[in-house]
Structures are given as structure tokens and as C-alpha cells.
Protein backbone atom coordinates (compact mmCIF):
# COMPACT_ATOMS: atom_id res chain seq x y z
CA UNK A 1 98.41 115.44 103.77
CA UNK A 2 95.16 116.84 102.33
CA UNK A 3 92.09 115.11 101.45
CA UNK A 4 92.43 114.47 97.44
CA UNK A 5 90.21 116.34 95.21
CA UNK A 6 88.16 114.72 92.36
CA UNK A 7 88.89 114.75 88.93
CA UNK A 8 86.75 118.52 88.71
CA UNK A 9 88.97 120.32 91.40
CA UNK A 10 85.71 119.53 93.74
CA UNK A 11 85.92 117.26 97.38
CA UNK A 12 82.62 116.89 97.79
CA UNK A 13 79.21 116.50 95.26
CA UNK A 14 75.88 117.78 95.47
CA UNK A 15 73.78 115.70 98.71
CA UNK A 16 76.78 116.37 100.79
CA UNK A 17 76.01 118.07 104.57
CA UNK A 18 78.10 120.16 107.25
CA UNK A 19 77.15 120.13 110.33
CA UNK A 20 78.74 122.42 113.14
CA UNK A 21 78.82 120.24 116.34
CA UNK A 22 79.19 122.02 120.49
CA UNK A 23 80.45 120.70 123.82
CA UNK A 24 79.12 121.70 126.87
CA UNK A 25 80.57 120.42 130.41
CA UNK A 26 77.72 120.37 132.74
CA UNK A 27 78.43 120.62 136.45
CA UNK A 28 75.29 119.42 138.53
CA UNK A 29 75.54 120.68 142.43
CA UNK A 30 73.72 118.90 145.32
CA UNK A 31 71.08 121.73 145.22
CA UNK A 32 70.25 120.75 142.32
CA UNK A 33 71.36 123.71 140.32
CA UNK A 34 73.75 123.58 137.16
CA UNK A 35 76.84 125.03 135.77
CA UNK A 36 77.47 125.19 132.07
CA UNK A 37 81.40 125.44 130.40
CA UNK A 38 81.80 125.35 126.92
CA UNK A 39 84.54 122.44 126.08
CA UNK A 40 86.10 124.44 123.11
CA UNK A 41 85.75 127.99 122.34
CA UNK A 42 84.35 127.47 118.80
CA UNK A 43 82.32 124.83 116.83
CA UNK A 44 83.87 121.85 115.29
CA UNK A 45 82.87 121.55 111.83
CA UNK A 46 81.54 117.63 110.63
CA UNK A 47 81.20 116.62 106.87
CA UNK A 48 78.84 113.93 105.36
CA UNK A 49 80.75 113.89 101.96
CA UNK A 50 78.73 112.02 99.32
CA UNK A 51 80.54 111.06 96.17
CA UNK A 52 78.89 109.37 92.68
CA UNK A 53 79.77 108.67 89.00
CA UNK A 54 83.68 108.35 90.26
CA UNK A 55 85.94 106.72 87.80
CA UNK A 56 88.49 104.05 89.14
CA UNK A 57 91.37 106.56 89.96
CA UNK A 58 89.29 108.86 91.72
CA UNK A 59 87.96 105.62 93.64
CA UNK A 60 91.47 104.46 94.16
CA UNK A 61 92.90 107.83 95.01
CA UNK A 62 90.14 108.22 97.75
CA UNK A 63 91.33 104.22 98.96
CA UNK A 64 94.59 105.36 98.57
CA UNK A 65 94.49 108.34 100.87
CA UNK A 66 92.26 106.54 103.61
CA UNK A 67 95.30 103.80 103.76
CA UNK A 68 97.91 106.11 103.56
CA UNK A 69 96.78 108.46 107.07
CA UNK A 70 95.45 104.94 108.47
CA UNK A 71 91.63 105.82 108.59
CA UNK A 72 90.58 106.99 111.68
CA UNK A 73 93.95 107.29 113.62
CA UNK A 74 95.78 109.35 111.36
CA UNK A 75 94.77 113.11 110.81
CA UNK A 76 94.69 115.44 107.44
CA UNK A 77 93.72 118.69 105.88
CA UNK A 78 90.49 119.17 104.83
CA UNK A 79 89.01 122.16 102.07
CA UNK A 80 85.70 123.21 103.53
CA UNK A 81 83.55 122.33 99.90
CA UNK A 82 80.82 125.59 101.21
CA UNK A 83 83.44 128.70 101.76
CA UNK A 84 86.83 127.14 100.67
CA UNK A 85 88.43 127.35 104.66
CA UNK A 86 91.15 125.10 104.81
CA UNK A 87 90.81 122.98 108.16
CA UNK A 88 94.12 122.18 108.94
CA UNK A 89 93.12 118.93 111.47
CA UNK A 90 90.54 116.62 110.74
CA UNK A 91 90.33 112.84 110.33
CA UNK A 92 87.79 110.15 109.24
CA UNK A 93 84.80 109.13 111.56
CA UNK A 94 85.62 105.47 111.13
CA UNK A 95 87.93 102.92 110.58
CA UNK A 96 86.38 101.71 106.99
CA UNK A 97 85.76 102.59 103.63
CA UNK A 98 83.02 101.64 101.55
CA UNK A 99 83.92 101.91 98.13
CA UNK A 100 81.36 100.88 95.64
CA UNK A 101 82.42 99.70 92.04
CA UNK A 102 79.69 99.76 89.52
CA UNK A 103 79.96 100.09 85.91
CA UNK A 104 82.53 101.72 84.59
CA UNK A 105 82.71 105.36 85.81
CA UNK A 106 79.81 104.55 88.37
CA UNK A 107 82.07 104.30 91.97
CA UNK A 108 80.70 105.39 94.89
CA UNK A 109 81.39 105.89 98.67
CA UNK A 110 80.03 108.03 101.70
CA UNK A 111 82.84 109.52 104.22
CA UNK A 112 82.14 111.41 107.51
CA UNK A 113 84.68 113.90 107.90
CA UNK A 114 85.45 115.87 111.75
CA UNK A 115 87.70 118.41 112.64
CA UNK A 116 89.48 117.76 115.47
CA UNK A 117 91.86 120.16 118.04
């Protein structure tokens, strides 16, 4: 499954943010000294994915598509909105989905996106 694009071809709108996130085991000895492991070899990436000024199928796809992989449990393909990289696992941050329904053509909602290995 792959996260559903808007009407435009776009997955994310202007205010959005990507944010490469690090793991670091630290080992503490009884000297007092430290040992540092990284937990995965590269970053994971993280999306705050503002959308605005959705119609009601782009609302309902997006509702649609959190359902469907079962929010946070399931896992999907996401396109990277800043270089196009297609990131093959991620899945939501959390287990709902604010959708707001204003006027007509005025939907809204905030998703945090993570890739996962």
C-alpha cells in the first residue's frame, strides 16, 4: 500500500517538516566511562505532513487509507515530498486521525509519518 496522493499528484503541502531521527546505545561502565553503538546504521526519516483546502474525497481517501493499514499497526510506502525517495516501510505515529471538515473544500488534518526497519 502507499500513502495516497492529493488531488495535485502532491503528499504533502507547504508547512510540512522532515526530520531525520538517530539511536545511540549507551553502555555506562563502573569507572564511569561510556561506550557509544549506533542502533541502526542510517537515520530514520520522520514526516510532520500538514494538509489544507482538501475536498471531501481527498479527506476520505486519507480516512480511507488510515483504516485500511489499521493506523499505527499496519505499515505502508511512503514518497519522500523533498527528493521523491520512495520509503518502502513506514507507518503512522498514532492510532487517530483528525480530520477536520470545514466548508466545502476546506478539510484539514496533521499526520506524523516514521520510517521504520
Amino acid at each position: 500500500m502507499t500513502f495516497p496522493a492529493l488531488k495535485t499528484g502532491a503528499v504533502a503541502q507547504y508547512g510540512s517538516d522532515r526530520t531525520p531521527g538517530f539511536s545511540t546505545q549507551v553502555f555506562r561502565f563502573v569507572d564511569g566511562s561510556e561506550q557509544r553503538f549506533p542502533a541502526y546504521g542510517a537515520a530514520l526519516h520522520r514526516w510532520a505532513i500538514r494538509l489544507e483546502l482538501l475536498d471531501e474525497s481527498e479527506l476520505s481517501a486519507l480516512g480511507d487509507f488510515f483504516v485500511s493499514v489499521g493506523g499505527r499497526a499496519g505499515s505502508f510506502a511512503f514518497t519522500d515530498p523533498w527528493d521523491g525517495t520512495v520509503y518502502a516501510a513506514c507507518r503512522f505515529d498514532a492510532d487517530e486521525l483528525a480530520l477536520g471538515f470545514g466548508d466545502v473544500a476546506r478539510g484539514s488534518s496533521v499526520v506524523t509519518i516514521s520510517e521504520i526497519r
